[in-house]
C-alpha atoms as a PDB file:
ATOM      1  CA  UNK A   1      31.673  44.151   9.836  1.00  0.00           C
ATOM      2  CA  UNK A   2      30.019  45.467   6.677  1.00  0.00           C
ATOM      3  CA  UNK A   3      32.710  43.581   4.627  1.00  0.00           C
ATOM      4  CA  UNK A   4      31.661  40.838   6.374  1.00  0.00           C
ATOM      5  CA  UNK A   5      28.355  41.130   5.479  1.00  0.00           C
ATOM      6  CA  UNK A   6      28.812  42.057   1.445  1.00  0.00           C
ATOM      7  CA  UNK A   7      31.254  38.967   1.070  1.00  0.00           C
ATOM      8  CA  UNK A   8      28.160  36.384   2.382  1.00  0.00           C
ATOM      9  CA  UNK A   9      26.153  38.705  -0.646  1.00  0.00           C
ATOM     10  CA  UNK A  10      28.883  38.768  -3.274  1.00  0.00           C
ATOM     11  CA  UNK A  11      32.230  36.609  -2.904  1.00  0.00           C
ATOM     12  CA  UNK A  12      33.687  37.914  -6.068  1.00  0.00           C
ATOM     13  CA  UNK A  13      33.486  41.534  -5.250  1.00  0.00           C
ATOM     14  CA  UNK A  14      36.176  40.793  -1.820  1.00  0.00           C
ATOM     15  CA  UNK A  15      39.189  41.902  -4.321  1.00  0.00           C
ATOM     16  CA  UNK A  16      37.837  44.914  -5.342  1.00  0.00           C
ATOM     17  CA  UNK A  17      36.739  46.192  -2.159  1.00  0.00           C
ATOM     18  CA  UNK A  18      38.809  48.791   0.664  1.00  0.00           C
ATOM     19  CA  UNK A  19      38.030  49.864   3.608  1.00  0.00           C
ATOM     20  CA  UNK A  20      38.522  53.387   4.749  1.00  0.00           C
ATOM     21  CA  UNK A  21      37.945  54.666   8.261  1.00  0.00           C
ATOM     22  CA  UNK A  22      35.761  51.212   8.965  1.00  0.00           C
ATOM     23  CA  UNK A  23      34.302  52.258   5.843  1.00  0.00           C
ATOM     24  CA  UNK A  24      33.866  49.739   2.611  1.00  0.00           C
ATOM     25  CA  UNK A  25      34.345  51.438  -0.661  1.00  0.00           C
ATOM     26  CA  UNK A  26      34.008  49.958  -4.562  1.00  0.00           C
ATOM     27  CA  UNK A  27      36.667  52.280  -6.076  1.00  0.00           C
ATOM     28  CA  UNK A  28      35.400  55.452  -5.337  1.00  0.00           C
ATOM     29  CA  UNK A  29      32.038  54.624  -4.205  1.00  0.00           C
ATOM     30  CA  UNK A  30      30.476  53.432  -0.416  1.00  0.00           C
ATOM     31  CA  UNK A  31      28.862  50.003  -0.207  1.00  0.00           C
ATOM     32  CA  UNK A  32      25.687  50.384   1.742  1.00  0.00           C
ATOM     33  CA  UNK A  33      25.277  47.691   4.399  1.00  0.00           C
ATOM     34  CA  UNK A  34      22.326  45.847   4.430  1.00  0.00           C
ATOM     35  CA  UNK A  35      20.614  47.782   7.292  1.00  0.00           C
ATOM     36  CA  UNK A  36      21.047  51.041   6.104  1.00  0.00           C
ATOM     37  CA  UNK A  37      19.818  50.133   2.460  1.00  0.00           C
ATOM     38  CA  UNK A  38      16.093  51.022   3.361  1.00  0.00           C
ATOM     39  CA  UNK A  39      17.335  54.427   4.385  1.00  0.00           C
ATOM     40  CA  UNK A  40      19.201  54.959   1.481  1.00  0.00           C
ATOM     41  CA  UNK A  41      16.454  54.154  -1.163  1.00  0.00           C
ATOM     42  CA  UNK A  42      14.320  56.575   1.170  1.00  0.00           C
ATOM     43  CA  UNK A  43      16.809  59.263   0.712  1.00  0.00           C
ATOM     44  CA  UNK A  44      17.638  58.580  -3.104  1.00  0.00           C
ATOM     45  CA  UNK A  45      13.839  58.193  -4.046  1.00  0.00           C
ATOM     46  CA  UNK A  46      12.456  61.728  -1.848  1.00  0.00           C
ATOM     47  CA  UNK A  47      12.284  63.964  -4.812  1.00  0.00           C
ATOM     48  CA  UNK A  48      10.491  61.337  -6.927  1.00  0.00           C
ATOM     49  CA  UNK A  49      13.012  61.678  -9.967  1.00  0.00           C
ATOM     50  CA  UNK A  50      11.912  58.855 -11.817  1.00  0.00           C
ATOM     51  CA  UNK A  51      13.658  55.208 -11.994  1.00  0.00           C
ATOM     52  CA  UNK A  52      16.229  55.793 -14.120  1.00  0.00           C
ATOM     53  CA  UNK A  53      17.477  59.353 -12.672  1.00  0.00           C
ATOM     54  CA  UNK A  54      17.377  57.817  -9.311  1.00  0.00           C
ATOM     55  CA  UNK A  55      19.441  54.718 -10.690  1.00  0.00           C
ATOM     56  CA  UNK A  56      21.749  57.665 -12.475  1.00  0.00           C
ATOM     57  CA  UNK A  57      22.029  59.612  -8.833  1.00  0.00           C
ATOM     58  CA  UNK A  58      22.414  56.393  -6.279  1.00  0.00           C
ATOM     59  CA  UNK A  59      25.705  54.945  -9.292  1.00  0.00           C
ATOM     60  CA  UNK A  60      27.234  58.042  -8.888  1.00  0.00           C
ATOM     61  CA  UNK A  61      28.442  57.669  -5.271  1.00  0.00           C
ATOM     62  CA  UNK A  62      27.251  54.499  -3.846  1.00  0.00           C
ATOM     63  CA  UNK A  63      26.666  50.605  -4.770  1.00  0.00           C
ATOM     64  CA  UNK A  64      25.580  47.385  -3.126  1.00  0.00           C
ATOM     65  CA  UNK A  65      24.560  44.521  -4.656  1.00  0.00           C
ATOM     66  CA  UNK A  66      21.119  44.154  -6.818  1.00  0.00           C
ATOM     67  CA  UNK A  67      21.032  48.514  -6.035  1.00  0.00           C
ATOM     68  CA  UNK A  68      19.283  49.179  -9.176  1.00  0.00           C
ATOM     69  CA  UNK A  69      16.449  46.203  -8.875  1.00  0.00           C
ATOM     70  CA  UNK A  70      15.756  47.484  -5.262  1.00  0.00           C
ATOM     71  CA  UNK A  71      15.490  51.153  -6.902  1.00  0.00           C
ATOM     72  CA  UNK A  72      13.214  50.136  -9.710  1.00  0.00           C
ATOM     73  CA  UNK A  73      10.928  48.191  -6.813  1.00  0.00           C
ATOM     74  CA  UNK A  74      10.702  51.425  -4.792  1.00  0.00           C
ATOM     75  CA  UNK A  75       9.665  53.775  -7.819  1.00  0.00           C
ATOM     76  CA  UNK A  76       7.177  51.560  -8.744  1.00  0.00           C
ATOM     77  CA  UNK A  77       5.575  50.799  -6.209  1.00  0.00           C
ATOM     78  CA  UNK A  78       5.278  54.662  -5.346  1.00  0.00           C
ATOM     79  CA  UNK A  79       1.754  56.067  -5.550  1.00  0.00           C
ATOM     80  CA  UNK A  80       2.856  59.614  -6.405  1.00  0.00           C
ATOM     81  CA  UNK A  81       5.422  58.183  -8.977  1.00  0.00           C
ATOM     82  CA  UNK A  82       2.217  56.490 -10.248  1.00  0.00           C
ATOM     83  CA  UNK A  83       0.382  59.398 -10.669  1.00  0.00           C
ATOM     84  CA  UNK A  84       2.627  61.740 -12.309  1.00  0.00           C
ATOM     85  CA  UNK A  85       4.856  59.441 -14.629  1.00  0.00           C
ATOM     86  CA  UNK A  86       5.490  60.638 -17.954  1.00  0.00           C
ATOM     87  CA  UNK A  87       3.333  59.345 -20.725  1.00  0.00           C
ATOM     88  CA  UNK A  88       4.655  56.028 -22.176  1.00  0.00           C
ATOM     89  CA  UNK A  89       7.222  55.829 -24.466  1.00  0.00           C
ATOM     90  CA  UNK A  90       5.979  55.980 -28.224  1.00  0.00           C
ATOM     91  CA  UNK A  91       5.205  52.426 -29.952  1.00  0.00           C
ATOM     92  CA  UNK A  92       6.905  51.212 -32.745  1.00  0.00           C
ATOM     93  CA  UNK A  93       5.556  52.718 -36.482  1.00  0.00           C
ATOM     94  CA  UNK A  94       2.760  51.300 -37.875  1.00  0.00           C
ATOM     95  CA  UNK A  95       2.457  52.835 -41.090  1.00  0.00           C
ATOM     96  CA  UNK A  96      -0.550  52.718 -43.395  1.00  0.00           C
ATOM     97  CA  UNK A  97      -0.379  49.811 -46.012  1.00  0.00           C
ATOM     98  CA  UNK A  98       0.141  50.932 -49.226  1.00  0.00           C
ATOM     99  CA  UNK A  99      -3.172  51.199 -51.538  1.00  0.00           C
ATOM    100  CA  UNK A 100      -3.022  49.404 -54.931  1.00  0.00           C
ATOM    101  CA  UNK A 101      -4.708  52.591 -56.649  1.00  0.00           C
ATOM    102  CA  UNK A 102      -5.444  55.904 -56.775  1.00  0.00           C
ATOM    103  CA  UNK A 103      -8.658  57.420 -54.210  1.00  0.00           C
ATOM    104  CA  UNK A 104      -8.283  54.185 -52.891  1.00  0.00           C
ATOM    105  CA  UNK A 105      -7.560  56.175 -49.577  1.00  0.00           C
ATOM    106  CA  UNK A 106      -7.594  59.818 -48.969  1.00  0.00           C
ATOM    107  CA  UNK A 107      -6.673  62.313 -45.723  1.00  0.00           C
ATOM    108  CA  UNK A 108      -8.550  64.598 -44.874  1.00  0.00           C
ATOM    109  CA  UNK A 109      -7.555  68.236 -42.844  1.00  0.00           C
ATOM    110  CA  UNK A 110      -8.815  71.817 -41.948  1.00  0.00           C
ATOM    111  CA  UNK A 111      -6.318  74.674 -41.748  1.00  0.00           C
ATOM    112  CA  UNK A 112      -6.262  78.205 -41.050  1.00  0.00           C
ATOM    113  CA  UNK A 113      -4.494  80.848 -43.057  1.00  0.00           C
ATOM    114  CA  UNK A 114      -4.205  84.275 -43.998  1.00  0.00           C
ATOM    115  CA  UNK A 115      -7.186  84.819 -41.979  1.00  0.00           C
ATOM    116  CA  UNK A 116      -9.577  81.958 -43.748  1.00  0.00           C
ATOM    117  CA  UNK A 117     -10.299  78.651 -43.416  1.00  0.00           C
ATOM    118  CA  UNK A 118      -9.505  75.898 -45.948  1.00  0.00           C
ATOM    119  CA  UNK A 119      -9.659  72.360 -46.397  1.00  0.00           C
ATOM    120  CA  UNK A 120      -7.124  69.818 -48.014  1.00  0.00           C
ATOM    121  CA  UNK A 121      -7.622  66.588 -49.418  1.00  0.00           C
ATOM    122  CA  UNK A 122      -4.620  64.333 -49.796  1.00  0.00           C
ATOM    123  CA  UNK A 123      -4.383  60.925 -51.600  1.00  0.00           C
ATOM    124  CA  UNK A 124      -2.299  58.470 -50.002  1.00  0.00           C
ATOM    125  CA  UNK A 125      -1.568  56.765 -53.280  1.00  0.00           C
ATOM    126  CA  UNK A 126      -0.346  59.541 -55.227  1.00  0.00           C
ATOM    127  CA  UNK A 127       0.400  62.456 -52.341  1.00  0.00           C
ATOM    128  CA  UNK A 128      -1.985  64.639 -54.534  1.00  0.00           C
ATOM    129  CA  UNK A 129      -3.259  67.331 -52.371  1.00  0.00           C
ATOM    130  CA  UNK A 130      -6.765  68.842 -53.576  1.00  0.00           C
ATOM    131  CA  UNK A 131      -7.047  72.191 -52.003  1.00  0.00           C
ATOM    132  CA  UNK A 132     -10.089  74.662 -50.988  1.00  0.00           C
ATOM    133  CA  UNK A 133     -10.846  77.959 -49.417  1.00  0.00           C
ATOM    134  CA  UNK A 134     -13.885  77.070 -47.182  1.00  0.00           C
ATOM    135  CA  UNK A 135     -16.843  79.243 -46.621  1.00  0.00           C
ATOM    136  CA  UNK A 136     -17.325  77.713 -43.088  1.00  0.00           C
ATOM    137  CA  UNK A 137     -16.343  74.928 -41.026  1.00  0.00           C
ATOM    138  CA  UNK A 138     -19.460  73.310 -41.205  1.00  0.00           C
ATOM    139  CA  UNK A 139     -20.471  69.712 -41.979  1.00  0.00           C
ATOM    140  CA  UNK A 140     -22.398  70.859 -44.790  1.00  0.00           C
ATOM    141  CA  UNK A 141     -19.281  72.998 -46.639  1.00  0.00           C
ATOM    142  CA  UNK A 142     -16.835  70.322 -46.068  1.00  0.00           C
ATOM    143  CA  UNK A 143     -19.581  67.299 -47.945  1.00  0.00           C
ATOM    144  CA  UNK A 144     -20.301  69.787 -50.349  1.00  0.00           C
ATOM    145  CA  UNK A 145     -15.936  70.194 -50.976  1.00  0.00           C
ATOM    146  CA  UNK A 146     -15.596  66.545 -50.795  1.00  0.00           C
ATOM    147  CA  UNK A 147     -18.366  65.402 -53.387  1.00  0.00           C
ATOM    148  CA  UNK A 148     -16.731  68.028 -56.008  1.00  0.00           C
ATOM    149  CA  UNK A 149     -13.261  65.879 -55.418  1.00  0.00           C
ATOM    150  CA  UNK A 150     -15.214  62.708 -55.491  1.00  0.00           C
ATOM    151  CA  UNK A 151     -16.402  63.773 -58.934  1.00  0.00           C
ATOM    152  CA  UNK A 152     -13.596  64.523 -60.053  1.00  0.00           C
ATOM    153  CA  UNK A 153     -11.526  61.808 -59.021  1.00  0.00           C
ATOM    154  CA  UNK A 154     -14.337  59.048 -58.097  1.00  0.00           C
ATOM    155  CA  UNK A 155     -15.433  58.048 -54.400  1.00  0.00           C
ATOM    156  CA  UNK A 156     -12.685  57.162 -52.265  1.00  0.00           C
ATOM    157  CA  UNK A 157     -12.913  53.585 -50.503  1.00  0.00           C
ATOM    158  CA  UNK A 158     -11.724  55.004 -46.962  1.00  0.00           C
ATOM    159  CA  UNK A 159     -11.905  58.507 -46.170  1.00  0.00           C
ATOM    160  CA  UNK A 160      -9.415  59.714 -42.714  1.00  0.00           C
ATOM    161  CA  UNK A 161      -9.846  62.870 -40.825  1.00  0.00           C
ATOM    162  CA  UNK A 162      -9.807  63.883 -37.324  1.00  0.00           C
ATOM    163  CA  UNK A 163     -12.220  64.069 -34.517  1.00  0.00           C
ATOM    164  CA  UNK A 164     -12.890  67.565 -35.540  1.00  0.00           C
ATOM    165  CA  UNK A 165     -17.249  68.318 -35.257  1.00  0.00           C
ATOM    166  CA  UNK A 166     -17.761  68.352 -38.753  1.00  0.00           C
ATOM    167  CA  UNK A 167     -15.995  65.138 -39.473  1.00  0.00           C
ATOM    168  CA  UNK A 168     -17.993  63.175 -36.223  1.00  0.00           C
ATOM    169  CA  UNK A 169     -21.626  65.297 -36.776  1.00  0.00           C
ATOM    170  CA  UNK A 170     -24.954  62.328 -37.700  1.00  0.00           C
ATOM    171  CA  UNK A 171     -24.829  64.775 -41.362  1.00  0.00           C
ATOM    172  CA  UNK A 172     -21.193  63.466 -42.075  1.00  0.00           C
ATOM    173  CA  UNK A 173     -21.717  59.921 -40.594  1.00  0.00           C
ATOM    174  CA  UNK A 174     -25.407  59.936 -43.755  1.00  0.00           C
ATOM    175  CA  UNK A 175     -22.843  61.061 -46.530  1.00  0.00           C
ATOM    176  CA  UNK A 176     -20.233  57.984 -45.834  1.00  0.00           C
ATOM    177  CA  UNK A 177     -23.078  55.723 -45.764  1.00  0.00           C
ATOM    178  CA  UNK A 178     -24.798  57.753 -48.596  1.00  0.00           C
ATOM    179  CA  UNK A 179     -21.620  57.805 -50.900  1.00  0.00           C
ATOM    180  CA  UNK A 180     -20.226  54.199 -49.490  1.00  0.00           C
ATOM    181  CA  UNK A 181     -16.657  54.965 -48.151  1.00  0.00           C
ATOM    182  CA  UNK A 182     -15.325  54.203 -44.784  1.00  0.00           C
ATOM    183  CA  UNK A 183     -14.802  57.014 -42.475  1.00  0.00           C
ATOM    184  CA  UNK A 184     -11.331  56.586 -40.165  1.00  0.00           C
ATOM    185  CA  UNK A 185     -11.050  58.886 -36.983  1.00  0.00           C
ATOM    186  CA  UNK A 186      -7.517  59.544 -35.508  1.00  0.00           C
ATOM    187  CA  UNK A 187      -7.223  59.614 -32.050  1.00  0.00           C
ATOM    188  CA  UNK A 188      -7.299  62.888 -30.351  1.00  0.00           C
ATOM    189  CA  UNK A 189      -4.183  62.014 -28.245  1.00  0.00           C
ATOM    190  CA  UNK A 190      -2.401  60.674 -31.658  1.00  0.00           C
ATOM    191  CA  UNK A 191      -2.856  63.003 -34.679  1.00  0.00           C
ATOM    192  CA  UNK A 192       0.218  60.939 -36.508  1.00  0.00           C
ATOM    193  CA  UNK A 193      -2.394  58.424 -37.137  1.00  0.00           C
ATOM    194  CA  UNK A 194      -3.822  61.244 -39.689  1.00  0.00           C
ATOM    195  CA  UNK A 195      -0.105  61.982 -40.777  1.00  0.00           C
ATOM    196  CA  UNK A 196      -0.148  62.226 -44.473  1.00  0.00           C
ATOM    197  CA  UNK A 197      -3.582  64.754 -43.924  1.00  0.00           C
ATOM    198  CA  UNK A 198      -1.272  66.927 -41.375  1.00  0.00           C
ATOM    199  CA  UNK A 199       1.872  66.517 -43.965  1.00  0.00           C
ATOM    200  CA  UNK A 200      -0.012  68.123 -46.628  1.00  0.00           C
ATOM    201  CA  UNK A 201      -1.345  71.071 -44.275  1.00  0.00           C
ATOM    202  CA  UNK A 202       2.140  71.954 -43.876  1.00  0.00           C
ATOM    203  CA  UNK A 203       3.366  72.159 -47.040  1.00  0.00           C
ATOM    204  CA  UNK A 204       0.209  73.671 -48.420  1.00  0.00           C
ATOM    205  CA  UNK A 205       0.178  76.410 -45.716  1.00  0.00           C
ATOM    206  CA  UNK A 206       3.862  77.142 -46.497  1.00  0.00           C
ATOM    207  CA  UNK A 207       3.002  77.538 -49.708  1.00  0.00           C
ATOM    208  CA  UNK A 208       0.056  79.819 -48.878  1.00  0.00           C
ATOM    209  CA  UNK A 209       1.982  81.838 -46.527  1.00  0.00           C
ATOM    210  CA  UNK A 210       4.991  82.967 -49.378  1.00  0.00           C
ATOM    211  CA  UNK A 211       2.915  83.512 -52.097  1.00  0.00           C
ATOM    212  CA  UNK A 212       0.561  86.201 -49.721  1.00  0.00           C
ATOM    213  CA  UNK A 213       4.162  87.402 -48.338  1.00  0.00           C
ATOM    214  CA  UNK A 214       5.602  87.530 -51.939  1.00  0.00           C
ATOM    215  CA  UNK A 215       2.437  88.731 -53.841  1.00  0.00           C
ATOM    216  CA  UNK A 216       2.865  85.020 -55.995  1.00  0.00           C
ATOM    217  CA  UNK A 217       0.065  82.669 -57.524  1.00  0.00           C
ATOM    218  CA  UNK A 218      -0.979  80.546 -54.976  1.00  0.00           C
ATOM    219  CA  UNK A 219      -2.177  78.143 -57.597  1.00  0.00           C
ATOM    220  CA  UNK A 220       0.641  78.349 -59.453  1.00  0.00           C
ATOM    221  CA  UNK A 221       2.723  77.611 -57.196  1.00  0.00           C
ATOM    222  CA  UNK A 222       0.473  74.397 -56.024  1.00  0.00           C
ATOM    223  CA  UNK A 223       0.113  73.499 -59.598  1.00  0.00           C
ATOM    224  CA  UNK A 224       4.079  73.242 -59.936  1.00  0.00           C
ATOM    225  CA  UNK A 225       4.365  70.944 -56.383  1.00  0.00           C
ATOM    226  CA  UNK A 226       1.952  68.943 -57.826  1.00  0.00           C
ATOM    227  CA  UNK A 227       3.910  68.940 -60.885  1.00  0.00           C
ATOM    228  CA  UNK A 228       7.695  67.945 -59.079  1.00  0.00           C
ATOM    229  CA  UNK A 229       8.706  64.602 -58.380  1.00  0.00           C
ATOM    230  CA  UNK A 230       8.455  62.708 -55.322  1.00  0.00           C
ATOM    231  CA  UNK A 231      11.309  60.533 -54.075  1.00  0.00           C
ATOM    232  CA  UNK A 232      10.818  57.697 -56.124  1.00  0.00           C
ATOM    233  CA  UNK A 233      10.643  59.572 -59.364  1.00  0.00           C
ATOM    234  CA  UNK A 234       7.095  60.265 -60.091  1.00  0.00           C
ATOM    235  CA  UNK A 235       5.388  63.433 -59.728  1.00  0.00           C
ATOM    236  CA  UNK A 236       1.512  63.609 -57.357  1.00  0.00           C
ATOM    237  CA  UNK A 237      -0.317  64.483 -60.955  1.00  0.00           C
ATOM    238  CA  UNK A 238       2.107  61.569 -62.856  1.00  0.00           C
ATOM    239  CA  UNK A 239       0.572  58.851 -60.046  1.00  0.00           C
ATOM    240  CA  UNK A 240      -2.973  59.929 -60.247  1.00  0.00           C
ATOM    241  CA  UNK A 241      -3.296  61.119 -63.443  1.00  0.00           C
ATOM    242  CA  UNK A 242      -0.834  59.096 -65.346  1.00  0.00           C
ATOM    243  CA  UNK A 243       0.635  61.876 -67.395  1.00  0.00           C
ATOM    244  CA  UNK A 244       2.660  64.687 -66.583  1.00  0.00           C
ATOM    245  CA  UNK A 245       1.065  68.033 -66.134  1.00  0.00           C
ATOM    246  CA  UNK A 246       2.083  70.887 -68.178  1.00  0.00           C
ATOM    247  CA  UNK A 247       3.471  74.099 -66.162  1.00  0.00           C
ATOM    248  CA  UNK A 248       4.998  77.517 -67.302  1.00  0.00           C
ATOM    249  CA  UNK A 249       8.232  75.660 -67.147  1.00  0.00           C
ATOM    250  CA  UNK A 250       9.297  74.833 -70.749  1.00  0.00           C
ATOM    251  CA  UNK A 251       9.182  70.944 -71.514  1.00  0.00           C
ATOM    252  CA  UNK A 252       9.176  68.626 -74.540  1.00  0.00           C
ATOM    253  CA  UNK A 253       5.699  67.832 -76.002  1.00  0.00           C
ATOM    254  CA  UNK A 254       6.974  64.295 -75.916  1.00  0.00           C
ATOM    255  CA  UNK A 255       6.843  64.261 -72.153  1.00  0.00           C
ATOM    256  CA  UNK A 256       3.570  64.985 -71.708  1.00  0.00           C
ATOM    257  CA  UNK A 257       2.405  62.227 -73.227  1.00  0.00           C
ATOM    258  CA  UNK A 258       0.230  59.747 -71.148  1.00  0.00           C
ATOM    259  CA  UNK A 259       1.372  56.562 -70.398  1.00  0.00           C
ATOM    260  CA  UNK A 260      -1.014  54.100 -72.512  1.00  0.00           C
ATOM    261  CA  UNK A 261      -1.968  56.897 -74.450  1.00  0.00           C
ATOM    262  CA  UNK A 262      -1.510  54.640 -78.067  1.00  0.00           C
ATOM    263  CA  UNK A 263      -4.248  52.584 -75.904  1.00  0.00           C
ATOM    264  CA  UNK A 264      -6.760  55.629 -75.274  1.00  0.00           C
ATOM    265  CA  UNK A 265      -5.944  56.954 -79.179  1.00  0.00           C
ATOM    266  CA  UNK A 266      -7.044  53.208 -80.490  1.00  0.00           C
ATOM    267  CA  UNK A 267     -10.143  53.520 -78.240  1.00  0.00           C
ATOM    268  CA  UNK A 268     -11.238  56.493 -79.378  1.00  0.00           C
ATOM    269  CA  UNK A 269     -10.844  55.525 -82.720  1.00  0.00           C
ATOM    270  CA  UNK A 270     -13.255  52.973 -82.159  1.00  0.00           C
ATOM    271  CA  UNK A 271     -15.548  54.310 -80.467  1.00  0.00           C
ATOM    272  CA  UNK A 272     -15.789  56.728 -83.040  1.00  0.00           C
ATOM    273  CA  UNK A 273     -16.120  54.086 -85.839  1.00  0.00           C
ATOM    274  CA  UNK A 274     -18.813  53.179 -83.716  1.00  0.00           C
ATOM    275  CA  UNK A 275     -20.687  56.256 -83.755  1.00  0.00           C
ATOM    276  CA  UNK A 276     -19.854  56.854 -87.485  1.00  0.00           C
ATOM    277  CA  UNK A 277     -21.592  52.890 -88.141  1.00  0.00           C
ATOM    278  CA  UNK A 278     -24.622  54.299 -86.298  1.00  0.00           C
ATOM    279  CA  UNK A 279     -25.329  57.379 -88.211  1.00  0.00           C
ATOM    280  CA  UNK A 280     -24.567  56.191 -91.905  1.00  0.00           C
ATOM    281  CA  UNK A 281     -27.451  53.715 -91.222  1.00  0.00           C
ATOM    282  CA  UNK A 282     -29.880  56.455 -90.947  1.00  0.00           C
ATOM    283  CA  UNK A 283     -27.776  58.300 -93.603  1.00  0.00           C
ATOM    284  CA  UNK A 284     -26.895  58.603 -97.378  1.00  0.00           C
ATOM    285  CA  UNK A 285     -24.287  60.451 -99.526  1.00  0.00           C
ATOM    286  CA  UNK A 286     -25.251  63.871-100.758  1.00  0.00           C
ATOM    287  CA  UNK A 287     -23.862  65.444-103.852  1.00  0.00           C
ATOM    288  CA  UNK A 288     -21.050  67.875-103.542  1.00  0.00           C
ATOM    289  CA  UNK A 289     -22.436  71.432-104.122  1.00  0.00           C
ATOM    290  CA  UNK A 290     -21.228  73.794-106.545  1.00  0.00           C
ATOM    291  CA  UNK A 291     -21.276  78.377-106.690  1.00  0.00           C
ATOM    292  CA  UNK A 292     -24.387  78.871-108.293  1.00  0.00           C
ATOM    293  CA  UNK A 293     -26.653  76.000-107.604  1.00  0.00           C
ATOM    294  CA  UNK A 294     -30.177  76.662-106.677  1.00  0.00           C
ATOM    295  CA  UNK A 295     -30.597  75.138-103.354  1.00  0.00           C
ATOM    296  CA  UNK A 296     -33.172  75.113-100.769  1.00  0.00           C
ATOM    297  CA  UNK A 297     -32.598  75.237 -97.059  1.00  0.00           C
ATOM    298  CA  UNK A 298     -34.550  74.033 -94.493  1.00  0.00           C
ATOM    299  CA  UNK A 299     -35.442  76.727 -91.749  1.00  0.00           C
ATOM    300  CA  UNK A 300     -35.175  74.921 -88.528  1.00  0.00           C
ATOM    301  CA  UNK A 301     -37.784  77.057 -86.501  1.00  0.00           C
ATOM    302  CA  UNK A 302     -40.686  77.084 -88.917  1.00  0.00           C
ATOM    303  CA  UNK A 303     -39.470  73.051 -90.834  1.00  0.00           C
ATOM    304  CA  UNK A 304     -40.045  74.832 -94.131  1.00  0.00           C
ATOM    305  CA  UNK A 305     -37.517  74.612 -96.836  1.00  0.00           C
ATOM    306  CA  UNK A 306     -36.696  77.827 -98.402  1.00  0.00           C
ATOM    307  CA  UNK A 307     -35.261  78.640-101.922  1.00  0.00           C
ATOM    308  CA  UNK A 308     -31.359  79.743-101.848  1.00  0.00           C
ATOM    309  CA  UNK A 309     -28.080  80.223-104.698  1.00  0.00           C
ATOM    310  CA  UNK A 310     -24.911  78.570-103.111  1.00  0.00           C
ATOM    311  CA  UNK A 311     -21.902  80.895-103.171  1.00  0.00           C
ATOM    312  CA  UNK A 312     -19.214  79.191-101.687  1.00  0.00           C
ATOM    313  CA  UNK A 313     -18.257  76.076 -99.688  1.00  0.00           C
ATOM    314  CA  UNK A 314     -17.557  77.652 -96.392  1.00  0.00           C
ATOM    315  CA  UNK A 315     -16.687  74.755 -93.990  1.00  0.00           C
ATOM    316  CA  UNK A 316     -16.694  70.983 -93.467  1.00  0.00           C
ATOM    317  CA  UNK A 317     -18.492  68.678 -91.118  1.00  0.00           C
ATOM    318  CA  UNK A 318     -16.471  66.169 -89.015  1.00  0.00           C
ATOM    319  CA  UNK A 319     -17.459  63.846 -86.656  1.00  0.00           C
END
């Protein structure tokens, strides 16, 4: 009878189907009739494994046609499946674009170690971390940590950080408008958005945490991961700064020359032409002096000019 039935269902299954004891079987597993299919899915579905555990359990030792479909129907239209599902599967990677610059973008992240709070500040450009022990958490110590970096490096264009109070307080929203950069909060539920931010926290922490255990420089240490390349060759200070950095490791002076530097020297030199233009046209040449020549030097408190013997040329001006 229940062959019957399955070969109105499914023709093509008839030559791989027995019957044992009035009882169809695929290979090794029993083909549910049609009226005991609601029963089944009952019984499969009780413990509310999820769909595809339930799918994994009913394959195992039974099978009838469109099984999984019917399975995938029950689960979700189950209201305590509903309820309690798992959270969804992650979304594909949207990483941040690129920026075309340094401070064009910066992360922003609290930490505690070693019993203190500190604060790191991470470009996304160059993967330079800036890093601070903070007096408090407050809105007003983290603006007052920032604006240092931001003269130092200039005013980022966005700024990201989490949720955290001092990052959403009315004081922090006045100094984004004040100092005109965009301010990004990551979710709460999705700290990845933040990722580069969190990054650095590790590896600054880690670096915190063995030089306290080892009795090290902190700084030195941070200076020299600032100083070591990243995978494509360039080092956090080489990107932002465009020069290499000099650490206690020994290193050709060659290297440490700045990328355009010929460019900055030829600048320089002008400007200082520049300067040297505007002060010879208030200025004339004076006589070189000799030991013994009666002089008179101006006192510059009093403006008087008082009556000296030159001894002996003792240095040279240079602009």
């Amino acid at each position: 009878m229940a062959r019957k039935q399955l070969s109105k269902e499914n023709t093509g299954l008839l030559d791989v189907l027995t019957v044992v004891d009035d009882i169809v079987f695929k290979a090794n597993k029993i083909v549910i009739p049609i009226t005991l299919r609601k029963e089944m899915l009952q019984k499969i579905h009780k413990v509310h494994l999820g769909e595809e555990k339930c799918k994994r359990q009913a394959r195992e030792v039974m099978y009838w046609p469109r099984m999984n479909q019917e399975i995938s129907q029950t689960t979700a239209s189950c209201e305590l499946c509903l309820t309690y599902r798992p959270k969804q599967q992650a979304e594909l990677l949207m990483p941040h674009p690129v920026p075309n610059r340094p401070y064009y973008k910066v992360g922003v992240d609290l930490f505690d170690c070693n019993g203190k709070s500190h604060i790191v500040v991470t470009g996304y450009y160059s993967n330079y971390p800036e890093v601070a022990t903070l007096p408090t958490t407050s809105s007003k110590a983290v603006i007052t940590y920032l604006k240092s970096v931001f003269a130092r490096h200039g005013v980022a264009s966005e700024l990201y950080s989490d949720n955290g109070p001092q990052f959403s307080s009315s004081e922090f929203r006045s100094f984004a408008n004040d100092w005109g950069f965009r301010h990004n909060i990551s979710s709460p539920n999705y700290p990845r958005s933040n990722g580069l931010a969190e990054s650095s926290v590790k590896i600054v922490k880690g670096l915190m945490k063995k030089a306290h255990d080892g009795k090290e420089d902190f700084l030195k240490n941070l200076m020299i991961y600032r100083s070591a390349p990243l995978q494509n060759g360039l080092s956090p200070a080489q990107i932002l700064m465009g020069r290499r950095i000099r650490t206690n490791l020994p290193i050709h002076e060659d290297l440490l020359t700045p990328r355009g530097a010929h460019k900055v020297k030829l600048m320089k030199k002008k400007q200082k032409d520049k300067q040297k233009q505007r002060h010879n046209k208030s200025a004339r040449h004076l006589p070189d002096l000799k030991p013994g020549d009666h002089v008179r030097l101006r006192d510059i408190t009093t403006g008087t000019w008082m009556q000296q013997v030159c001894a002996e040329r003792s240095c040279t001006t240079i602009l």
